[in-house]
Structure formats: C-alpha cells, structure tokens
PDB file of N, CA and C in Angstrom:
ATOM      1  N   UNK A   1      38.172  57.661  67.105  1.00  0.00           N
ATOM      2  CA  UNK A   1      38.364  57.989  68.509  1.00  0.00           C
ATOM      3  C   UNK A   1      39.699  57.426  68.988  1.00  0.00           C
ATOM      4  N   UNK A   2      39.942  56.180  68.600  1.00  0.00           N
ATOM      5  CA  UNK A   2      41.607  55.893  68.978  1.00  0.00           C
ATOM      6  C   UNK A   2      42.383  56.598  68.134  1.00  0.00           C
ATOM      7  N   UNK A   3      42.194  56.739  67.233  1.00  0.00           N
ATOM      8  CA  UNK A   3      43.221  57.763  66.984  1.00  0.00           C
ATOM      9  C   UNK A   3      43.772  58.934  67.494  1.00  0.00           C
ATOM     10  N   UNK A   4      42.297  59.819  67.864  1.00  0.00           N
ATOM     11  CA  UNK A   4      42.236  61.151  68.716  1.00  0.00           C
ATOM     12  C   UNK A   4      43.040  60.623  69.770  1.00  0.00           C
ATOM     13  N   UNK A   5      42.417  59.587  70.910  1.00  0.00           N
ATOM     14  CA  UNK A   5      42.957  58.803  72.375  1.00  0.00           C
ATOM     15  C   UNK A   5      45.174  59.329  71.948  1.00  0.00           C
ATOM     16  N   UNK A   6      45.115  58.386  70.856  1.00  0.00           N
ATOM     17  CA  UNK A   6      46.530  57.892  70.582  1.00  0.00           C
ATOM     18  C   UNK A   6      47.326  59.044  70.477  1.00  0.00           C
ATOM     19  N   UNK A   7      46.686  60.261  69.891  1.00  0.00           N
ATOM     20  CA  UNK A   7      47.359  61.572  69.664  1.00  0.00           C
ATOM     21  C   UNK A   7      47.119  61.963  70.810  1.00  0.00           C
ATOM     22  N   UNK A   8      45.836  62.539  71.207  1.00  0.00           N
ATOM     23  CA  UNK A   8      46.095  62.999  72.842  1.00  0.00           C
ATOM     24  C   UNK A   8      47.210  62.368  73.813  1.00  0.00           C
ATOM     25  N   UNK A   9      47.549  60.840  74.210  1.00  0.00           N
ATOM     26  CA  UNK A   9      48.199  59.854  74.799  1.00  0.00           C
ATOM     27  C   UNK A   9      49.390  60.764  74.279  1.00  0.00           C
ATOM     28  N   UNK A  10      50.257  61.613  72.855  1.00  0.00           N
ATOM     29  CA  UNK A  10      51.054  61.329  72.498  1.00  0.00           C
ATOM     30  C   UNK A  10      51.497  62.729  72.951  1.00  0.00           C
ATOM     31  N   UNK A  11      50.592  63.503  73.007  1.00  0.00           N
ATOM     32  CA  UNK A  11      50.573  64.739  73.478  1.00  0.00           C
ATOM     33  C   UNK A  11      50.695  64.882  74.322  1.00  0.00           C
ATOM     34  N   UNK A  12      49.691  64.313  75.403  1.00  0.00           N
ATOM     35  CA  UNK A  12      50.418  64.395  76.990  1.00  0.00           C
ATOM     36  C   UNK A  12      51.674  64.013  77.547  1.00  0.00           C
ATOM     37  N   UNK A  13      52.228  62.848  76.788  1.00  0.00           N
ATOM     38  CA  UNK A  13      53.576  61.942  76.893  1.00  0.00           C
ATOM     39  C   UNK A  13      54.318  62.856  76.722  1.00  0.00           C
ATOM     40  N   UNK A  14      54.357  64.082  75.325  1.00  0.00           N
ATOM     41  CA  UNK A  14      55.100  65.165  75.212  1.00  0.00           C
ATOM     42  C   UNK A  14      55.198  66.615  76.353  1.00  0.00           C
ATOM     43  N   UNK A  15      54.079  66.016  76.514  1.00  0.00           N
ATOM     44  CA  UNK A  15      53.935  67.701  77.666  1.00  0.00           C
ATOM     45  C   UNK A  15      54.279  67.219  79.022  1.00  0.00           C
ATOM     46  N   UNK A  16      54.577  65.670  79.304  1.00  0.00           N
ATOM     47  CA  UNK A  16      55.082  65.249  80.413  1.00  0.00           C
ATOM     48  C   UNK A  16      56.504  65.270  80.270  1.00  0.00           C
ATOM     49  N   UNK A  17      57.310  65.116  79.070  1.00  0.00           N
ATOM     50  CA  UNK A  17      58.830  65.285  78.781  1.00  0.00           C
ATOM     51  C   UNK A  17      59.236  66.355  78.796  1.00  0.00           C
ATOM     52  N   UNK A  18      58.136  67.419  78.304  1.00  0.00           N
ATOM     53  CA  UNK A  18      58.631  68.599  78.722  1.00  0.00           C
ATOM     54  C   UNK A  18      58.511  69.255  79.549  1.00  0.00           C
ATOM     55  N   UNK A  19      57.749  68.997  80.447  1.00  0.00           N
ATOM     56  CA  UNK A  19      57.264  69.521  82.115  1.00  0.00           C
ATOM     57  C   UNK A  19      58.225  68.901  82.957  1.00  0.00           C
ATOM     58  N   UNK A  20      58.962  67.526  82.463  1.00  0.00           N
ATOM     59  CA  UNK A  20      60.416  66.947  83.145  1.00  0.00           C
ATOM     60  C   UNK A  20      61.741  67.545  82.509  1.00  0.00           C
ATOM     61  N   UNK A  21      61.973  68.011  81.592  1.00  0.00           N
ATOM     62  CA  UNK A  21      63.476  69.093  80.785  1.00  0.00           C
ATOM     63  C   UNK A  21      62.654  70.511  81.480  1.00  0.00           C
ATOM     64  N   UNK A  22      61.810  70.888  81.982  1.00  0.00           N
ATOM     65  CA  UNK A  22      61.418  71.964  82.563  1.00  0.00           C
ATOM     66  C   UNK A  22      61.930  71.968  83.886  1.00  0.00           C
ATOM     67  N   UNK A  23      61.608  70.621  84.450  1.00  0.00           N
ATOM     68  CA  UNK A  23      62.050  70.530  85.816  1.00  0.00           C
ATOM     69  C   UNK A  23      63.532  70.468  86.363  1.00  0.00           C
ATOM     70  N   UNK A  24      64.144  69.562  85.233  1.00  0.00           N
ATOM     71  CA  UNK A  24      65.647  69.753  84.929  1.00  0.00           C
ATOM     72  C   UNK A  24      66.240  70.705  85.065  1.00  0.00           C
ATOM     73  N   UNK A  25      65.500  71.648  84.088  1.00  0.00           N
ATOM     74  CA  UNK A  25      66.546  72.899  83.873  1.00  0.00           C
ATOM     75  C   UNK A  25      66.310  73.852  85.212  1.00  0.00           C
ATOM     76  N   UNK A  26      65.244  73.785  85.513  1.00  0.00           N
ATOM     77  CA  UNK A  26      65.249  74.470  87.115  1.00  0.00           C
ATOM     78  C   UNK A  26      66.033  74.294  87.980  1.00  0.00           C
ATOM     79  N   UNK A  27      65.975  73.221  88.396  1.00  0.00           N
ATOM     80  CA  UNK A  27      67.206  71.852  88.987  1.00  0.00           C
ATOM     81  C   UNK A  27      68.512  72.607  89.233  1.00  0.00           C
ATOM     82  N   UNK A  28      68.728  72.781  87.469  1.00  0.00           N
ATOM     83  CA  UNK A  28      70.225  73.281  87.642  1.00  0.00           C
ATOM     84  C   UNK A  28      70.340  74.603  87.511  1.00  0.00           C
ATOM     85  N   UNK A  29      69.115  75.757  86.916  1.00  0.00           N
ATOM     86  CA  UNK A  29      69.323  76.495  87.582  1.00  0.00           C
ATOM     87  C   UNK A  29      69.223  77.189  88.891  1.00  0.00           C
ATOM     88  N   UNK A  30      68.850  76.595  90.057  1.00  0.00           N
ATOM     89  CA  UNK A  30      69.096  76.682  91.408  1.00  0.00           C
ATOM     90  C   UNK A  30      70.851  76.669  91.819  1.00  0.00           C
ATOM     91  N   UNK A  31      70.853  75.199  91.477  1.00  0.00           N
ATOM     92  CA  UNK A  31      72.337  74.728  91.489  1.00  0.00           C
ATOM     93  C   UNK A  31      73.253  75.806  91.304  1.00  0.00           C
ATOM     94  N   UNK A  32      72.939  76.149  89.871  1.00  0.00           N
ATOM     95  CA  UNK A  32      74.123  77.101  89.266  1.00  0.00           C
ATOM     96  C   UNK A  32      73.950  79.023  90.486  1.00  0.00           C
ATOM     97  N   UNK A  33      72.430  79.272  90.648  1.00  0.00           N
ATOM     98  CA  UNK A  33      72.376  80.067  91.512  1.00  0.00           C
ATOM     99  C   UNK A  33      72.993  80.187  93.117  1.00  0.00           C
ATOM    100  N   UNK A  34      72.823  79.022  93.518  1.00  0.00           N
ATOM    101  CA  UNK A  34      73.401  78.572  95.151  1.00  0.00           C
ATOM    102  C   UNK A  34      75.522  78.712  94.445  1.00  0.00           C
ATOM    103  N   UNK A  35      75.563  78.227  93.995  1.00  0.00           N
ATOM    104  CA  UNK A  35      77.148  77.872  93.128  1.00  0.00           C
ATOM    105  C   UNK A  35      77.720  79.137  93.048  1.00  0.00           C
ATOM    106  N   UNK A  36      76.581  80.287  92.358  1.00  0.00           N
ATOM    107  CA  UNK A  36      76.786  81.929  92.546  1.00  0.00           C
ATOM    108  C   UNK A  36      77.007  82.389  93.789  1.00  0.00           C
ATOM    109  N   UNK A  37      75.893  82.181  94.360  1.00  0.00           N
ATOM    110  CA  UNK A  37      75.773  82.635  95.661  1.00  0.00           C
ATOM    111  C   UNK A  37      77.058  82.772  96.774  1.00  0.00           C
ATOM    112  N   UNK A  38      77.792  81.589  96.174  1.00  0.00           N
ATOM    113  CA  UNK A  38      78.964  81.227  97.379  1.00  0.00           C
ATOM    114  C   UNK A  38      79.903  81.788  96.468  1.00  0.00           C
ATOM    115  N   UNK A  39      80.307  81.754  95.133  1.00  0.00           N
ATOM    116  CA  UNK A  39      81.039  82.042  95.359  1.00  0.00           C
ATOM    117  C   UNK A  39      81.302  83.838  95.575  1.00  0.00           C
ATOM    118  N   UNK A  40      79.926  84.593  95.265  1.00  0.00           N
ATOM    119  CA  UNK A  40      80.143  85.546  95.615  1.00  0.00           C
ATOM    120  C   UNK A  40      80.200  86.473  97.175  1.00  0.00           C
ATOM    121  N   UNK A  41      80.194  85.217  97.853  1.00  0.00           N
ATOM    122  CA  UNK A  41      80.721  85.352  99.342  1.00  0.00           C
ATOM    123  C   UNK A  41      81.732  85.149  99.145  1.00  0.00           C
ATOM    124  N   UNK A  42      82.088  84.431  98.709  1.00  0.00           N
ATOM    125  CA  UNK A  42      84.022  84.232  98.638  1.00  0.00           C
ATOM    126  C   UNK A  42      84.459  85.455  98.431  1.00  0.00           C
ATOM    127  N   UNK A  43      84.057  85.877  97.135  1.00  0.00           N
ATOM    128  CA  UNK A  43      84.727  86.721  96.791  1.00  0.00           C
ATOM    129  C   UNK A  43      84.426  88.293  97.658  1.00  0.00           C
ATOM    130  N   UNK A  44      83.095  88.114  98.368  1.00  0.00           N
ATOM    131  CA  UNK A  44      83.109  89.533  99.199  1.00  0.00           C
ATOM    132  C   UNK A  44      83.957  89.341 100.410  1.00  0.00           C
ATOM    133  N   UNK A  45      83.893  87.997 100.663  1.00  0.00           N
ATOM    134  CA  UNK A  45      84.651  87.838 102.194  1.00  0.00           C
ATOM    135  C   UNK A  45      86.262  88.606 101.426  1.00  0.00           C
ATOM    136  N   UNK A  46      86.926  87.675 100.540  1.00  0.00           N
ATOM    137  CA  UNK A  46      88.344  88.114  99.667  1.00  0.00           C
ATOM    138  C   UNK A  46      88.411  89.810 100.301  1.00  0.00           C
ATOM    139  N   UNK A  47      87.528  90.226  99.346  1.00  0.00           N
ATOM    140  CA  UNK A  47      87.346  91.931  99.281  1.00  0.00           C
ATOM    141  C   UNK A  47      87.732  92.400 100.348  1.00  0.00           C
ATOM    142  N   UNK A  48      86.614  92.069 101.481  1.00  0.00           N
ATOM    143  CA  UNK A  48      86.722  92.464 103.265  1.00  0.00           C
ATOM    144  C   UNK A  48      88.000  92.438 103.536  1.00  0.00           C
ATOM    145  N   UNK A  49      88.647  91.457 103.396  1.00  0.00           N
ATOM    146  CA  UNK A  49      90.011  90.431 103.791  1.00  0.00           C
ATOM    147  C   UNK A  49      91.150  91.872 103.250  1.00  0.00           C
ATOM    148  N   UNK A  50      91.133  92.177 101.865  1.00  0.00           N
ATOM    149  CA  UNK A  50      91.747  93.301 101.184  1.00  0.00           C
ATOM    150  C   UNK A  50      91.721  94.830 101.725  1.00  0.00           C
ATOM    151  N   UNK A  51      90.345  95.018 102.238  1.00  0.00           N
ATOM    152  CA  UNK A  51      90.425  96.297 102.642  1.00  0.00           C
ATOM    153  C   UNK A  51      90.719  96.557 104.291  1.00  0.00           C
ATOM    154  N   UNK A  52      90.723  95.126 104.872  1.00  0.00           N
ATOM    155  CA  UNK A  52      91.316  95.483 105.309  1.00  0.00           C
ATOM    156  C   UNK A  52      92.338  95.238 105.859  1.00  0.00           C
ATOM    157  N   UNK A  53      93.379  94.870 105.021  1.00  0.00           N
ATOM    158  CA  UNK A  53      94.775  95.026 105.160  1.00  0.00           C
ATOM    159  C   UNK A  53      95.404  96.255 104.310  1.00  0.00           C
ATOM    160  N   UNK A  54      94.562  96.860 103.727  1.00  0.00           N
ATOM    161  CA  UNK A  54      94.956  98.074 102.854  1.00  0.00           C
ATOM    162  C   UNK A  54      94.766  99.117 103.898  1.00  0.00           C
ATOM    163  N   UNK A  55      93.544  98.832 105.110  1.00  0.00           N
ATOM    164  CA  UNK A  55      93.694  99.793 106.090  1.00  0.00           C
ATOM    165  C   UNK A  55      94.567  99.660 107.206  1.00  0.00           C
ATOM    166  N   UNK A  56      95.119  98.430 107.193  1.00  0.00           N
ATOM    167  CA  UNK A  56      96.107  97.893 108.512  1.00  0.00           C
ATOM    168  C   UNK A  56      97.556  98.711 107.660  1.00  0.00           C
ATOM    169  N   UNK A  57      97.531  98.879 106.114  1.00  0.00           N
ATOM    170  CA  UNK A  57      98.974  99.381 105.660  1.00  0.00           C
ATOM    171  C   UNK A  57      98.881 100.721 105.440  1.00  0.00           C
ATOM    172  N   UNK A  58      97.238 101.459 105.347  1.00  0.00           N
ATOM    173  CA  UNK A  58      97.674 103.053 105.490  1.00  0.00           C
ATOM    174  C   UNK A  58      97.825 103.165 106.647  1.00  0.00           C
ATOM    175  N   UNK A  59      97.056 102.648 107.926  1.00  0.00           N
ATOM    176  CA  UNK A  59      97.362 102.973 109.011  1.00  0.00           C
ATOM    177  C   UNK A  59      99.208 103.367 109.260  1.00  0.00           C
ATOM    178  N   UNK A  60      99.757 101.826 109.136  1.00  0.00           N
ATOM    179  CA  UNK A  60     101.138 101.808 109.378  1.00  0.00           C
ATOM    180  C   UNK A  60     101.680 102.636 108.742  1.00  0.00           C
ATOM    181  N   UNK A  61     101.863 103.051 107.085  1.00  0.00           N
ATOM    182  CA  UNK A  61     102.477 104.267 106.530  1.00  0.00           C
ATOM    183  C   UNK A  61     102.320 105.562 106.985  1.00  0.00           C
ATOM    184  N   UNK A  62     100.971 105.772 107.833  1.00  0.00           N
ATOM    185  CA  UNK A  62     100.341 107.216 108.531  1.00  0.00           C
ATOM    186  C   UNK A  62     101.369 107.042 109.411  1.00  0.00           C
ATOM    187  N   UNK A  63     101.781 106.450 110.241  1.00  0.00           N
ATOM    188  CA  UNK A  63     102.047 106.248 111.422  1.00  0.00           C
ATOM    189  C   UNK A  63     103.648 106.214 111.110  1.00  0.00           C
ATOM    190  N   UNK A  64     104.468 105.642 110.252  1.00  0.00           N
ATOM    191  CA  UNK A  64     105.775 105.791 109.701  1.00  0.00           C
ATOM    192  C   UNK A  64     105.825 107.205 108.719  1.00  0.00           C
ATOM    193  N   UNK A  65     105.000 107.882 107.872  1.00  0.00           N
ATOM    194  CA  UNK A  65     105.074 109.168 107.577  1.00  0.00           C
ATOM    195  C   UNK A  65     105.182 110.305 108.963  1.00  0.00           C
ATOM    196  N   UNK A  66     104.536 109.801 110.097  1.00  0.00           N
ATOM    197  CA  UNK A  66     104.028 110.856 111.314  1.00  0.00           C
ATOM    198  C   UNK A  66     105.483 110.783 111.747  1.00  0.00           C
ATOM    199  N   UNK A  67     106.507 109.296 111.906  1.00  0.00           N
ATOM    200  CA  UNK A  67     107.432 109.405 112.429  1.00  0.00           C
ATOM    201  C   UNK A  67     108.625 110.073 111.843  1.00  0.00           C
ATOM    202  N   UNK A  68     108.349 110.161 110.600  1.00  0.00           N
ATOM    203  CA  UNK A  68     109.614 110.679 109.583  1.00  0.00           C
ATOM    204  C   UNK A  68     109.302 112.300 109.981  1.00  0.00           C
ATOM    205  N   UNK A  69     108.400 113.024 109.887  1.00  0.00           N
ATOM    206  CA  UNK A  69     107.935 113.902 109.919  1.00  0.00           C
ATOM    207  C   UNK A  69     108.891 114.427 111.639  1.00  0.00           C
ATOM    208  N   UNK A  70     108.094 113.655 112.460  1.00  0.00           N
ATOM    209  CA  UNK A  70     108.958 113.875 113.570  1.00  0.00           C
ATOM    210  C   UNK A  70     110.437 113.963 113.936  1.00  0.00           C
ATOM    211  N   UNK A  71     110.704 113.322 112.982  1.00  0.00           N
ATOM    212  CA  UNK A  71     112.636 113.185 112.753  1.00  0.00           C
ATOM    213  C   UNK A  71     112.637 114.153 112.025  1.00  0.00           C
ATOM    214  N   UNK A  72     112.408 114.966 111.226  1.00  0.00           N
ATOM    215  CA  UNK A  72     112.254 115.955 110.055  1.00  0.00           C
ATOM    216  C   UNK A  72     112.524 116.953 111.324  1.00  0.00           C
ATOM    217  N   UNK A  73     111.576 117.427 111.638  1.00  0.00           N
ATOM    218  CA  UNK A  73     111.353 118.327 113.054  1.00  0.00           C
ATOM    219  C   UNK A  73     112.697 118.055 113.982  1.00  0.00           C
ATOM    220  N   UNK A  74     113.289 117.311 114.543  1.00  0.00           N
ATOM    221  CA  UNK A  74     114.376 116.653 115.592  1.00  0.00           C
ATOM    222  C   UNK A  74     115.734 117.696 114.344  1.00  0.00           C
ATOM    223  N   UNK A  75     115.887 116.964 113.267  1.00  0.00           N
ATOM    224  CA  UNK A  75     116.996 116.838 112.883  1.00  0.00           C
ATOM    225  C   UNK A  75     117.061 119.064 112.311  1.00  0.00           C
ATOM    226  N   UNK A  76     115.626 119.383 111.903  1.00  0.00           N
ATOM    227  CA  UNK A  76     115.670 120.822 111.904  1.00  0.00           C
ATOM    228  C   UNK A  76     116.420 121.702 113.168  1.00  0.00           C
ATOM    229  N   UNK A  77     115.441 121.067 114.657  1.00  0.00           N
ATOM    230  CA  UNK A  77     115.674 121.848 115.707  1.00  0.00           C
ATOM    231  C   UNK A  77     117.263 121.697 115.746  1.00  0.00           C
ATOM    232  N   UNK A  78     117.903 120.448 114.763  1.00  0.00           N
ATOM    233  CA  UNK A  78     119.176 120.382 115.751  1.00  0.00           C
ATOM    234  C   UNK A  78     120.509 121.627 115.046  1.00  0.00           C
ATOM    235  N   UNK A  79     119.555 121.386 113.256  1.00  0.00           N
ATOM    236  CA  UNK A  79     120.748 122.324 112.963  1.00  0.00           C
ATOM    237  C   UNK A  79     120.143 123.507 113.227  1.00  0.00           C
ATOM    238  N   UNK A  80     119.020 124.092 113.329  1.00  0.00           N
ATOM    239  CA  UNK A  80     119.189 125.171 114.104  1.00  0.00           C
ATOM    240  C   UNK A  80     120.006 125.917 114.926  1.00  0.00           C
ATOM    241  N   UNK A  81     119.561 124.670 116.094  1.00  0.00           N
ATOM    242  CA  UNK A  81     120.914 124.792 117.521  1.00  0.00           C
ATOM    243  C   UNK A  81     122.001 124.696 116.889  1.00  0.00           C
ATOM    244  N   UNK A  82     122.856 124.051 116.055  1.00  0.00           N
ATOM    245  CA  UNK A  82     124.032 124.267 115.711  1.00  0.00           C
ATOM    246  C   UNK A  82     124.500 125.463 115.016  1.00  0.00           C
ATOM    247  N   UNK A  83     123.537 126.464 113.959  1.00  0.00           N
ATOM    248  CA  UNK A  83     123.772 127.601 113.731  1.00  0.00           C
ATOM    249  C   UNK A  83     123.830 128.489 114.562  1.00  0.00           C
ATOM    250  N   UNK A  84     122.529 128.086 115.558  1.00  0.00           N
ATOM    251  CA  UNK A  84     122.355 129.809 116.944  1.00  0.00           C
ATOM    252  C   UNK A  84     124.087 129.658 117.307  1.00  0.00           C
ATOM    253  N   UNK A  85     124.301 128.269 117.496  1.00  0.00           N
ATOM    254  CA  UNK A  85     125.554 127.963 118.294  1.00  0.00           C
ATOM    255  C   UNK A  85     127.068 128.571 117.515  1.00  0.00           C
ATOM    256  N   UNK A  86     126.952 128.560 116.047  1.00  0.00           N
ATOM    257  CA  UNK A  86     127.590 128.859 115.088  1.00  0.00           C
ATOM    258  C   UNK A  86     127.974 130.401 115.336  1.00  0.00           C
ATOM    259  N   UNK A  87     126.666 131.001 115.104  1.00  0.00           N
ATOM    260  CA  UNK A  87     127.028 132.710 115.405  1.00  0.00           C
ATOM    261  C   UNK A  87     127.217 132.758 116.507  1.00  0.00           C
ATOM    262  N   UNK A  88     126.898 132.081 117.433  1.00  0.00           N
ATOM    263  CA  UNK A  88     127.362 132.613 118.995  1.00  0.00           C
ATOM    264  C   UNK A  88     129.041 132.665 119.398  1.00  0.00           C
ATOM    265  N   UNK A  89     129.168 131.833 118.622  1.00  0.00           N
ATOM    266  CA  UNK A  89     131.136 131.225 118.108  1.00  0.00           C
ATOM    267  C   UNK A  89     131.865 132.316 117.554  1.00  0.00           C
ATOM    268  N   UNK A  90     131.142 132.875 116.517  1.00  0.00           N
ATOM    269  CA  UNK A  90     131.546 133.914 115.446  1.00  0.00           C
ATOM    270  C   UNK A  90     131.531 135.145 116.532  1.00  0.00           C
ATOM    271  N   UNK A  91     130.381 135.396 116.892  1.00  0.00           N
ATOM    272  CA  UNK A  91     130.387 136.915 117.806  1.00  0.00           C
ATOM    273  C   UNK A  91     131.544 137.135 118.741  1.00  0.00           C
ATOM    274  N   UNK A  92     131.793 134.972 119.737  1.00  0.00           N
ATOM    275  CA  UNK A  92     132.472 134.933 120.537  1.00  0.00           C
ATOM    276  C   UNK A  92     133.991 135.300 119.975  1.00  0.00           C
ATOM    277  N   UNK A  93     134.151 134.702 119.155  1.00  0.00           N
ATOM    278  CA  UNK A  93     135.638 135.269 118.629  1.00  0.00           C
ATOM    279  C   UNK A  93     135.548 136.715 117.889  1.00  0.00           C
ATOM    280  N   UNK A  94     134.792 137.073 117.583  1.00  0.00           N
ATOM    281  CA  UNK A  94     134.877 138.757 117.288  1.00  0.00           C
ATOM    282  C   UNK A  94     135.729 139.088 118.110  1.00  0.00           C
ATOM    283  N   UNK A  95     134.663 138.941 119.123  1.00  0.00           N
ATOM    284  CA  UNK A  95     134.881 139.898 120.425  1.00  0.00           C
ATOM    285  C   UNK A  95     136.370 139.819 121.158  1.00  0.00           C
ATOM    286  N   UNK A  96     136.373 138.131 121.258  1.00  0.00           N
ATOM    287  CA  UNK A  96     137.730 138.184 121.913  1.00  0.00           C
ATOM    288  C   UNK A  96     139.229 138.335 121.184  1.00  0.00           C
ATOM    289  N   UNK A  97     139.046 138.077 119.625  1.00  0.00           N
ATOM    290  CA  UNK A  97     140.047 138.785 118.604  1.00  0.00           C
ATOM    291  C   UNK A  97     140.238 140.254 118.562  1.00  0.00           C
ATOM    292  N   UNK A  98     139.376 140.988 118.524  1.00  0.00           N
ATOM    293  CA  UNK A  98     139.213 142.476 119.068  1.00  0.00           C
ATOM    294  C   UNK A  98     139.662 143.485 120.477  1.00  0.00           C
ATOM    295  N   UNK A  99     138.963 142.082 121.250  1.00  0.00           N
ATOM    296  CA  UNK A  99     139.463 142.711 122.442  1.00  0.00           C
ATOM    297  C   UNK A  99     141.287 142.120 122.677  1.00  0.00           C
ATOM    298  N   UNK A 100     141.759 143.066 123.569  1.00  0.00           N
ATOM    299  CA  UNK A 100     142.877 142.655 124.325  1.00  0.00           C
ATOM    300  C   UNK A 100     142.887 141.329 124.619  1.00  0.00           C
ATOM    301  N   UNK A 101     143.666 139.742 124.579  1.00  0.00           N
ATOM    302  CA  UNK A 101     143.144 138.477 124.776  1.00  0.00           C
ATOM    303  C   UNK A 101     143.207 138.967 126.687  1.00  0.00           C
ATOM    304  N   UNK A 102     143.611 140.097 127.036  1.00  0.00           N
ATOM    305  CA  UNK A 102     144.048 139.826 128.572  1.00  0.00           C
ATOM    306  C   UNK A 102     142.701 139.951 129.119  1.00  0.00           C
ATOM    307  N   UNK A 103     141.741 140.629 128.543  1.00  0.00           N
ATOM    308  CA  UNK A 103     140.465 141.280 128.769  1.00  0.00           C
ATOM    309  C   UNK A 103     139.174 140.171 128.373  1.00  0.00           C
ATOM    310  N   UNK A 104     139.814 138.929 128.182  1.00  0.00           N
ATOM    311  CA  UNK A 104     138.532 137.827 127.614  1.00  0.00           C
ATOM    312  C   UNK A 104     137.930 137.763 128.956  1.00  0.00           C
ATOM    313  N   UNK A 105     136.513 137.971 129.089  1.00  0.00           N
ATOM    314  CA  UNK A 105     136.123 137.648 130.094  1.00  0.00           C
ATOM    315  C   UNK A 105     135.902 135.934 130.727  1.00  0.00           C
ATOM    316  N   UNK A 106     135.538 135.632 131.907  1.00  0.00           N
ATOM    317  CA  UNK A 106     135.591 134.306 132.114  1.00  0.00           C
ATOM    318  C   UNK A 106     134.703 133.759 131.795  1.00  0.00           C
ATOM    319  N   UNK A 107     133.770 134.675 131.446  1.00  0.00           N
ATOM    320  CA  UNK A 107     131.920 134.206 130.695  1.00  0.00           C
ATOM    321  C   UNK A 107     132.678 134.176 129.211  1.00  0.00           C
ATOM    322  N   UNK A 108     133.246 134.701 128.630  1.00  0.00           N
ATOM    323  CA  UNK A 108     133.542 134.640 127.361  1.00  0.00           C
ATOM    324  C   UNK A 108     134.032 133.307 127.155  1.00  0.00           C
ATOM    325  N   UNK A 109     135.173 132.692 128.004  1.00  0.00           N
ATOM    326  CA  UNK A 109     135.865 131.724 127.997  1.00  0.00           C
ATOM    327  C   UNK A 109     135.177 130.780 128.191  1.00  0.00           C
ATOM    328  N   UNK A 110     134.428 130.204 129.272  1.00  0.00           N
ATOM    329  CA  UNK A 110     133.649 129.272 129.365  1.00  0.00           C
ATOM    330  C   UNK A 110     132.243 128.830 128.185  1.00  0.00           C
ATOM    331  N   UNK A 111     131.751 130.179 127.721  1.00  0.00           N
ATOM    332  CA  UNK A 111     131.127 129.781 126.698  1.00  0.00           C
ATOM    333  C   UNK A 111     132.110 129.396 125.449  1.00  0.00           C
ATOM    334  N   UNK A 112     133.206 130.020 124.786  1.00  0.00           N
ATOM    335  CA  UNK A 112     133.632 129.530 123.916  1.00  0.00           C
ATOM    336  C   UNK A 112     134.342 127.998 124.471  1.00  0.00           C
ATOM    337  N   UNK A 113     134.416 127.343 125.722  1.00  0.00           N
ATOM    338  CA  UNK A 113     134.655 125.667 125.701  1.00  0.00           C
ATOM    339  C   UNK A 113     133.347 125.350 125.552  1.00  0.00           C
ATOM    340  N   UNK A 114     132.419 125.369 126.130  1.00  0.00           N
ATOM    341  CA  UNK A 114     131.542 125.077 125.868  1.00  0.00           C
ATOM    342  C   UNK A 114     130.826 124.942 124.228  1.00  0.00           C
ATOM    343  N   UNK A 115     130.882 125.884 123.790  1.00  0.00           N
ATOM    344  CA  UNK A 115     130.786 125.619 122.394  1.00  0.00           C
ATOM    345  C   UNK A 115     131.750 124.567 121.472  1.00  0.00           C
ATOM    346  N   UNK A 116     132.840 124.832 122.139  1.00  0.00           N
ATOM    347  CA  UNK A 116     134.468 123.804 121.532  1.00  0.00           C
ATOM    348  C   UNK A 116     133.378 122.592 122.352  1.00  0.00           C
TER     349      UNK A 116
END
C-alpha cells in the first residue's frame, strides 16, 4: 500500500507540474495574443493613416489634372482666336491689296489696327 500511496503521491506531483507548464503556457499564450492584438491595431490604424493620404493625393491630382485640363481649354480657345483673327488679316489684306488703297474702307482700317 505505500508503495501504491508513493506512486499515486508521484503521480499527482506529476499531474500537478503539468497542470502548472499547462498554466504557463496559457499565460503566455494570452500574452502573445493581447501582443497580436495591438499590434494589429497598429498596423490597421498605419493602413487607415495610408489610405488616407492616398485619398488626400488623388483628390489633389483630380483637382491639378481638372486644372491642367482647364488651361488645355484657355490656351485652345486662345489659338483659336488667334487663327479666326489670322484669316480675318488674310481676307483683310485681300481685300485691301485688290481694292484701290483709296477705296479701303474705315471699317477695313480700323479692323486691320486692331488686329496689328
């Protein structure tokens, strides 16, 4: 019977060391879980932080493409106007190379300074 006692005694002693490296390892895996936990807030907060300054820089490129675009448009209308203005020059001197210079009208004249 002490013997049985002494082995049982030796057995429980074992199943108490290992019910404490049981408790241990729980221990730290909490630890190591909470340790996760943050840092994968870090890293979602990071993320947040990224997108949105990736939306603060398409915004601004939308907004500097919209303006180029608008200068695109400005600098079209202008040579436009400088061609309408071009043939209007060309017709104007047709006309007044053709005609008699005594016969330039005063609308003729004032538009060709105007164009000069």
């Amino acid at each position: 019977i002490d013997k049985f006692e002494t082995k049982i005694d030796k057995m429980a002693k074992d199943l108490h060391n290992k019910c404490s490296m049981i408790e241990e390892l729980k221990l730290k895996l909490d630890k190591s879980k909470q340790k996760h936990k943050s840092e994968i807030k870090q890293y979602q907060s990071e993320i947040s932080e990224f997108k949105t300054t990736k939306d603060t820089n398409n915004k601004h490129i939308n907004n500097k493409n919209n303006e180029i675009e608008d200068l695109k448009k400005k600098i079209k209308n202008i040579f436009d106007k400088n061609e309408k203005d071009r043939l209007k020059a060309k017709k104007l001197f047709s006309r007044m190379f053709k005609a008699d210079p005594k016969q330039t009208s005063q609308a003729d004249q004032k538009a060709l300074d105007a164009i000069i």
